[in-house]
Protein backbone atom coordinates (compact mmCIF):
# COMPACT_ATOMS: atom_id res chain seq x y z
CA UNK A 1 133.19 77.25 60.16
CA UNK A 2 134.21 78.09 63.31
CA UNK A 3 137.41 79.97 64.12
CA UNK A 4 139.10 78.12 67.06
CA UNK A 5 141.42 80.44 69.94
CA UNK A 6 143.58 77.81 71.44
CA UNK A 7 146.11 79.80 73.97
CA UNK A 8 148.38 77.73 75.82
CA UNK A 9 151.25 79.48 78.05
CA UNK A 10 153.11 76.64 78.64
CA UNK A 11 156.23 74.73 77.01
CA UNK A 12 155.70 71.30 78.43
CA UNK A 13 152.40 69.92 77.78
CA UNK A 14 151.41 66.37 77.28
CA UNK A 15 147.84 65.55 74.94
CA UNK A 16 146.11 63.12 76.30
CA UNK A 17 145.44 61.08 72.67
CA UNK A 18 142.84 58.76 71.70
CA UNK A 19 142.85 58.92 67.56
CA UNK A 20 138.87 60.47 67.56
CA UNK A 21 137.55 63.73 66.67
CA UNK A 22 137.87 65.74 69.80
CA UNK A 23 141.86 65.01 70.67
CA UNK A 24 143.05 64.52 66.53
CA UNK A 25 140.89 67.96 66.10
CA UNK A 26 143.07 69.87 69.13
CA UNK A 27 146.12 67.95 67.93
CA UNK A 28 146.36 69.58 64.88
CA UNK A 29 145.16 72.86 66.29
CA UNK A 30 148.14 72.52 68.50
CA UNK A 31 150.66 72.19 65.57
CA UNK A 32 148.76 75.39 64.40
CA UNK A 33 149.54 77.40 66.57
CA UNK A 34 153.10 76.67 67.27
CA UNK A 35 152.34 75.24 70.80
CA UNK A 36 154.91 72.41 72.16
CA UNK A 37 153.33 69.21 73.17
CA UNK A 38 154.21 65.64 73.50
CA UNK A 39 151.00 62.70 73.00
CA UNK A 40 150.17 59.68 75.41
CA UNK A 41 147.49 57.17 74.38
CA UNK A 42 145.55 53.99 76.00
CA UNK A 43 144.88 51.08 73.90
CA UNK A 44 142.07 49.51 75.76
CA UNK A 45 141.97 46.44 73.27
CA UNK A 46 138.03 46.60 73.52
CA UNK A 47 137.93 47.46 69.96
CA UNK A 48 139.41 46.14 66.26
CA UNK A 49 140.28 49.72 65.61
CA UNK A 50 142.40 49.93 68.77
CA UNK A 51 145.61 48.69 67.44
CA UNK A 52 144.75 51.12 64.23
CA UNK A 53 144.70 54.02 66.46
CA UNK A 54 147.66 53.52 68.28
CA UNK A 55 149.62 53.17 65.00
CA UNK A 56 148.00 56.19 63.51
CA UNK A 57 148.86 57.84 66.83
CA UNK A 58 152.47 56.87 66.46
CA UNK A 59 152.71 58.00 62.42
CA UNK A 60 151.46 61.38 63.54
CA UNK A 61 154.29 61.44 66.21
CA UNK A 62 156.84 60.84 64.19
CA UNK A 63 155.60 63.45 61.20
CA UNK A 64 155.59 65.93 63.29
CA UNK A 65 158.30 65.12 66.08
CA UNK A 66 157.01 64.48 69.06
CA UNK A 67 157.37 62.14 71.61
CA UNK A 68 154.15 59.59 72.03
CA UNK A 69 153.76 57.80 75.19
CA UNK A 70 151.84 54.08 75.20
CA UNK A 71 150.54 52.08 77.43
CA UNK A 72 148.20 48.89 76.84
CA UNK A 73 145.30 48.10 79.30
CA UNK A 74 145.89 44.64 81.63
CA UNK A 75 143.78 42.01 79.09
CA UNK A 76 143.57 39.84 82.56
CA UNK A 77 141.80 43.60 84.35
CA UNK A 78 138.04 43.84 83.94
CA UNK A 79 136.60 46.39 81.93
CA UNK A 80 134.60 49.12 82.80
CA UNK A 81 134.28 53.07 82.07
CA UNK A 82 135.41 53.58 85.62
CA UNK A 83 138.11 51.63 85.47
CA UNK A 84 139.39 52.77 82.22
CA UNK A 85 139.31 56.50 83.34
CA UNK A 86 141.09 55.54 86.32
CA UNK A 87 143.75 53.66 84.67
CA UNK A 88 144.12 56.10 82.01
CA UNK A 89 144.33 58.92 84.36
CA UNK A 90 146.67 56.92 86.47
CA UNK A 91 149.03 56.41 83.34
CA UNK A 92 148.69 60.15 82.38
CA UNK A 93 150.13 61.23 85.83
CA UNK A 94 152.82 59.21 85.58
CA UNK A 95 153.96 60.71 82.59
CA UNK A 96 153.53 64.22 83.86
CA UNK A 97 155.42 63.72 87.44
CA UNK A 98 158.79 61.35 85.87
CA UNK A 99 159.23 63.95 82.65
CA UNK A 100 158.00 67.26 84.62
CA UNK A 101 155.44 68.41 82.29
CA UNK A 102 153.79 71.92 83.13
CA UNK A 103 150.15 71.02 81.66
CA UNK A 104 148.03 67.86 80.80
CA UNK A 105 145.94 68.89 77.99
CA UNK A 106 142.66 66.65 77.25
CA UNK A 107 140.07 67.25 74.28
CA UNK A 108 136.76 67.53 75.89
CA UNK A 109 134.06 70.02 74.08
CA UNK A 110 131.05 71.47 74.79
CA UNK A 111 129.05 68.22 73.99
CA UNK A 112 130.82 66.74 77.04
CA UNK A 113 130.33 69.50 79.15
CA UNK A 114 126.31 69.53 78.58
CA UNK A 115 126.40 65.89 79.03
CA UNK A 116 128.26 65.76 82.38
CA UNK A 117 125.75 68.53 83.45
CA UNK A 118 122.78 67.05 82.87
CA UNK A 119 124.25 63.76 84.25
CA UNK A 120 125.01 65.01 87.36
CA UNK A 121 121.64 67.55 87.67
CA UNK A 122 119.35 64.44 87.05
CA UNK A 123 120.84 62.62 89.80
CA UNK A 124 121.14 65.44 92.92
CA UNK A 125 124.18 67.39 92.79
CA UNK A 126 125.39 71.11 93.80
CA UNK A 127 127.02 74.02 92.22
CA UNK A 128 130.48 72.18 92.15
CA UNK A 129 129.79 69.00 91.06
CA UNK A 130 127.14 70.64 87.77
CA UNK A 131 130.29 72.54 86.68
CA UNK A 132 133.00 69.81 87.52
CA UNK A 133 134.22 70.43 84.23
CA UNK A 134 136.32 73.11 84.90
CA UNK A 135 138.69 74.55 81.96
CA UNK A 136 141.58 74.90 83.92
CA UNK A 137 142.68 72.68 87.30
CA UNK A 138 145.61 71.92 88.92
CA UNK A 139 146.42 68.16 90.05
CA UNK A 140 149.43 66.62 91.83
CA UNK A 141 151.28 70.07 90.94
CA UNK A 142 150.41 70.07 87.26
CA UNK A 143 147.78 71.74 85.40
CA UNK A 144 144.93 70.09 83.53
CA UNK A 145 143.85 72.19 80.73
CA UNK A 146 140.54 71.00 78.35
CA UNK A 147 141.10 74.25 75.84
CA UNK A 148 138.41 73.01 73.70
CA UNK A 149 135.04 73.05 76.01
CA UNK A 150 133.20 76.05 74.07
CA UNK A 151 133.63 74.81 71.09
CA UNK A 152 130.95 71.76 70.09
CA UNK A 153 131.86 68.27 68.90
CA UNK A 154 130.15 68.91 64.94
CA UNK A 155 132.15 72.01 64.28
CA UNK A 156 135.38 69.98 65.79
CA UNK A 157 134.43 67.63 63.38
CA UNK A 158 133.79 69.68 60.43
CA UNK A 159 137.09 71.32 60.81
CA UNK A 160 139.12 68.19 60.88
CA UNK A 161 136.79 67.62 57.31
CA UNK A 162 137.34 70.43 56.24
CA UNK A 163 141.78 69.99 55.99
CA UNK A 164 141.30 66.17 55.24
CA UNK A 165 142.32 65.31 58.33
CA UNK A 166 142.27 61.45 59.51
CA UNK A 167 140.31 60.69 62.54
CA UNK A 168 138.67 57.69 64.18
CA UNK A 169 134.86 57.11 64.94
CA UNK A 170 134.58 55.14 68.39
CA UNK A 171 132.09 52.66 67.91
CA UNK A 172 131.19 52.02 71.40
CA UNK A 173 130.07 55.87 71.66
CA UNK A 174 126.91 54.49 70.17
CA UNK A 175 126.12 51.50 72.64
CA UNK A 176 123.35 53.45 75.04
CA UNK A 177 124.13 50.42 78.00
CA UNK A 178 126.56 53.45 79.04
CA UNK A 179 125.19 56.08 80.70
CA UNK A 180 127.12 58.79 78.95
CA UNK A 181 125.75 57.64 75.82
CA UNK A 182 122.80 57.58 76.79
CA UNK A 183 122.39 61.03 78.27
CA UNK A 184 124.57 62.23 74.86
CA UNK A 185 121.89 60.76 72.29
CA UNK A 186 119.29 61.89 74.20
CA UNK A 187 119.58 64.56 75.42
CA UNK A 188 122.76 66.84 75.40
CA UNK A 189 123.52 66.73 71.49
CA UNK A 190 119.65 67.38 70.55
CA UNK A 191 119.98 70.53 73.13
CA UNK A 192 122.70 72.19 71.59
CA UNK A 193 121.88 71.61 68.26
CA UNK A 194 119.21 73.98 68.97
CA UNK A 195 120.15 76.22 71.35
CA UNK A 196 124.43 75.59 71.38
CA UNK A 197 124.86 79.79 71.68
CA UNK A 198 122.71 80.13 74.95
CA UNK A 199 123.99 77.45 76.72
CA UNK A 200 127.76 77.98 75.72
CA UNK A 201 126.81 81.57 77.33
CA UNK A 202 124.71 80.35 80.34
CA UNK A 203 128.01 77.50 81.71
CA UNK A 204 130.07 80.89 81.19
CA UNK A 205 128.04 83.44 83.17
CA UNK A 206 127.41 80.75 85.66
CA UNK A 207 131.30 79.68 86.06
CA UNK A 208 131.51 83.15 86.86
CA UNK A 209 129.34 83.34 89.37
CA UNK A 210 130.53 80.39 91.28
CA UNK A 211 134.33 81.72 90.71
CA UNK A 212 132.93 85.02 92.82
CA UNK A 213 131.48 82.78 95.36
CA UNK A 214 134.49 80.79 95.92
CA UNK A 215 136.88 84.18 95.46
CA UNK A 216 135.64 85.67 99.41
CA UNK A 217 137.17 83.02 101.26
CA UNK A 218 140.78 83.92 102.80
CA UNK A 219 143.12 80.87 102.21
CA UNK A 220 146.36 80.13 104.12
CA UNK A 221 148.50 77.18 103.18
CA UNK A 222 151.40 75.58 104.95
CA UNK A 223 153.50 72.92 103.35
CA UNK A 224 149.96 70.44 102.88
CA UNK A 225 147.81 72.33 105.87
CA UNK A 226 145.12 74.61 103.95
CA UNK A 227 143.31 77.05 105.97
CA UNK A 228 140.24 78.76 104.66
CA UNK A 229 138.42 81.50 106.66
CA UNK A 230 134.36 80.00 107.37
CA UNK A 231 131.63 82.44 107.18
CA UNK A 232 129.30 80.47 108.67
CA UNK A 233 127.41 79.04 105.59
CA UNK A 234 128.19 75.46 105.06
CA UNK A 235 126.94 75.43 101.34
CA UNK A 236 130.16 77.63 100.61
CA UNK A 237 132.29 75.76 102.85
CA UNK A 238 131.43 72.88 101.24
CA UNK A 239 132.06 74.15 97.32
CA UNK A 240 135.18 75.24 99.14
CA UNK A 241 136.18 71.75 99.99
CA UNK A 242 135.01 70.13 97.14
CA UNK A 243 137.48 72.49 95.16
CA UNK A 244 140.25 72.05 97.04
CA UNK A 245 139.74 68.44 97.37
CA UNK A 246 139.72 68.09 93.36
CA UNK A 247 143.10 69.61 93.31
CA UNK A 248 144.70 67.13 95.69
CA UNK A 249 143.33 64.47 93.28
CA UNK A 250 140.04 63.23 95.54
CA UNK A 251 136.20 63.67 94.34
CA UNK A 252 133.88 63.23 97.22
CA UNK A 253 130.61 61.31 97.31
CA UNK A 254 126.86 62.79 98.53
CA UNK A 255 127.58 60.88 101.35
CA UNK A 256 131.23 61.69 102.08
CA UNK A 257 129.66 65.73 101.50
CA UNK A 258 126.80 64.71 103.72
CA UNK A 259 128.86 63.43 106.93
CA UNK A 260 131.74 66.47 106.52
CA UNK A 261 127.76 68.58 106.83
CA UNK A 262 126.90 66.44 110.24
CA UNK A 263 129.90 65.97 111.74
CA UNK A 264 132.20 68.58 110.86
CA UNK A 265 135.49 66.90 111.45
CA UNK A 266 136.11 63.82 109.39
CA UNK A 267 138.79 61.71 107.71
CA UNK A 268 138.45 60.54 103.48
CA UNK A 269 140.18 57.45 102.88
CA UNK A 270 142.06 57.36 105.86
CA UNK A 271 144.44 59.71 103.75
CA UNK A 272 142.60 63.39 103.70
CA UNK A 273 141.60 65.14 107.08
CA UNK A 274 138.96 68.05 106.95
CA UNK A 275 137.10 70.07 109.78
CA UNK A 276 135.19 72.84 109.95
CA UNK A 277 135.86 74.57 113.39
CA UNK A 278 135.97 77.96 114.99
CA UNK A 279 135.48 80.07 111.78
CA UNK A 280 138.41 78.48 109.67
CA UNK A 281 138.61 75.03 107.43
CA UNK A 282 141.18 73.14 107.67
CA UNK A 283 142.16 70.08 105.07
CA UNK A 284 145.47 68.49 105.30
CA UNK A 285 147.21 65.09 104.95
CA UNK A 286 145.68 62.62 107.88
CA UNK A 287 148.70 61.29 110.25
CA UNK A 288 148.67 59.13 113.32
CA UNK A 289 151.55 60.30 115.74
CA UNK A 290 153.10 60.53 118.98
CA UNK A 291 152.35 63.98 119.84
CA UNK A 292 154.17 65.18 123.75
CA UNK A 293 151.62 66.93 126.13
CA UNK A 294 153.22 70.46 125.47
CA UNK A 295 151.71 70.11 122.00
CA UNK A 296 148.77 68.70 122.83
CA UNK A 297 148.04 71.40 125.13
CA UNK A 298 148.89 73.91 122.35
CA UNK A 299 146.59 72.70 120.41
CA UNK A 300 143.59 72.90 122.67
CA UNK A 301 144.12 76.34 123.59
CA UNK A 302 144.15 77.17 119.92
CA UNK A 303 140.79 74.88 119.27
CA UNK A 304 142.89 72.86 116.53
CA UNK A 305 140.87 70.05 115.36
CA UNK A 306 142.09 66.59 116.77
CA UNK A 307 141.98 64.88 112.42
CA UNK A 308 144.42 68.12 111.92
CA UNK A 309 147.06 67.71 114.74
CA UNK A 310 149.10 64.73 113.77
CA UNK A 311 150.02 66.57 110.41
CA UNK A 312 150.18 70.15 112.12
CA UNK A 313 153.06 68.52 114.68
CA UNK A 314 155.20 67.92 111.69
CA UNK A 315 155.77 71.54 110.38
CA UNK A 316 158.14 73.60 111.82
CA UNK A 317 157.53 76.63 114.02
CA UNK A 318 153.78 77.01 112.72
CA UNK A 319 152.08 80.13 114.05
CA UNK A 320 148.38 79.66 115.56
């Protein structure tokens, strides 16, 4: 069986719960190895096991004192995996921002991480989006932790068999009309049942290779204003972006990356600006204001982009 490191350096953590093998198995890992956490859970009432969950969820709370967070998706909301992520996510953050947690731990293995590769490789995607599944993130000045992604789903599940541990089989994991699913049955479970070592070695080396690409670039931040030196090569610039993006909470489409690629100065949501100008990126928050000619002027003669001004007039004494 396999012999599970879980190191966790913070005292304030929050599991994100669900009652099946991957979060029960790092629940009790947690309690292992003396590591403080509190649990939040969704009850998406999709199921007849829901309800069962969330109690079970609540029992384990209470054996082991800790605080367990609920919330109960709308019944009058449609239902679909991107709205449930979204909602769930949405709840999760709440938590974390009103009761200052440090890190937002979620369960996701090495099965996941194969899955959301091949997803994203069989449908066009770059060095950023193949390993979006990052171990360690930060988000709306919290950190997301998933401690468990080199470690595979079956030997999760054979140590929660192992100490008679209660878990919960989602049925709906089975229905292929997801795409997940479908990808999972088909593909990324078969892989790594065969080759699990090489490819728990290959995401490794190649995390580490896209760390060193990323690690050149000089970074300057100001209050929300991120400046990154550009070396020219917009394939960089744009894992870059798409990094720095994820940490602000915003994932970027083909076509979103594709327009930043044409037109170099553009606006996401009406919320994010980003241009690539004169050897530096900038990203901030996007703001329409009066700016007085002085500063206008200011910023032409330091080739500021126009999508980065309104924001740049609001911090104090900024140095071009």
């Amino acid at each position: 069986m396999n012999t599970f490191n879980i190191t966790i350096n913070t005292q304030k953590n929050l599991l994100a719960f669900s009652a099946g093998v991957d979060s029960t198995a790092l629940f009790y890992l947690l309690i292992e190895n003396n590591i403080p956490f509190d649990i939040a859970i969704v009850n998406y009432n999709q199921r007849i096991e829901s309800k069962d969950e969330v109690i079970y969820a609540t029992q384990l709370a209470h054996k082991y004192s800790k605080k367990c967070f609920i919330s109960e998706y709308p019944k009058s909301s449609k239902f679909s995996e991107k709205d449930a992520r979204e909602y769930r996510y949405n709840f999760f953050d709440a938590i974390m921002i009103e009761n200052s947690y440090e890190t937002l731990l979620t369960a996701h293995q090495l099965n996941d991480k194969c899955e959301w590769f091949l997803m994203q490789f069989t449908k066009g995607a770059g060095l950023s989006e193949l390993f979006g599944m990052e171990k360690e993130s930060i988000k709306n000045g919290y950190k997301v932790l998933k401690p468990l992604l080199q470690y595979s789903k079956q030997s999760l599940k054979e140590y929660l068999l192992a100490n008679n541990y209660k878990f919960f089989e989602d049925s709906s994991n089975s229905d292929e009309k997801y795409r997940r699913n479908y990808f999972r049955h088909n593909f990324s479970n078969k892989l790594l049942e065969e080759f699990q070592c090489g490819i728990s070695n290959s995401f490794e080396y190649l995390e580490k290779d896209l760390n060193s690409l990323l690690g050149d670039s000089t970074k300057r931040s100001i209050e929300q204003l991120t400046i990154f030196q550009y070396n020219e090569d917009l394939n960089v610039a744009m894992r870059i972006i798409d990094k720095e993006l994820k940490i602000r909470g915003i994932i970027i489409s083909k076509a979103t990356r594709d327009e930043i690629i044409k037109k170099k100065e553009v606006v996401i949501s009406h919320k994010i600006a980003v241009a690539i100008v004169n050897e530096k990126i900038y990203i901030a928050p996007y703001l329409k204001t009066t700016m007085s000619k002085e500063f206008k002027e200011k910023c032409r003669i330091n080739k500021i982009p126009n999508n980065i001004r309104g924001y740049l007039s609001t911090i104090d004494n900024f140095i071009y």
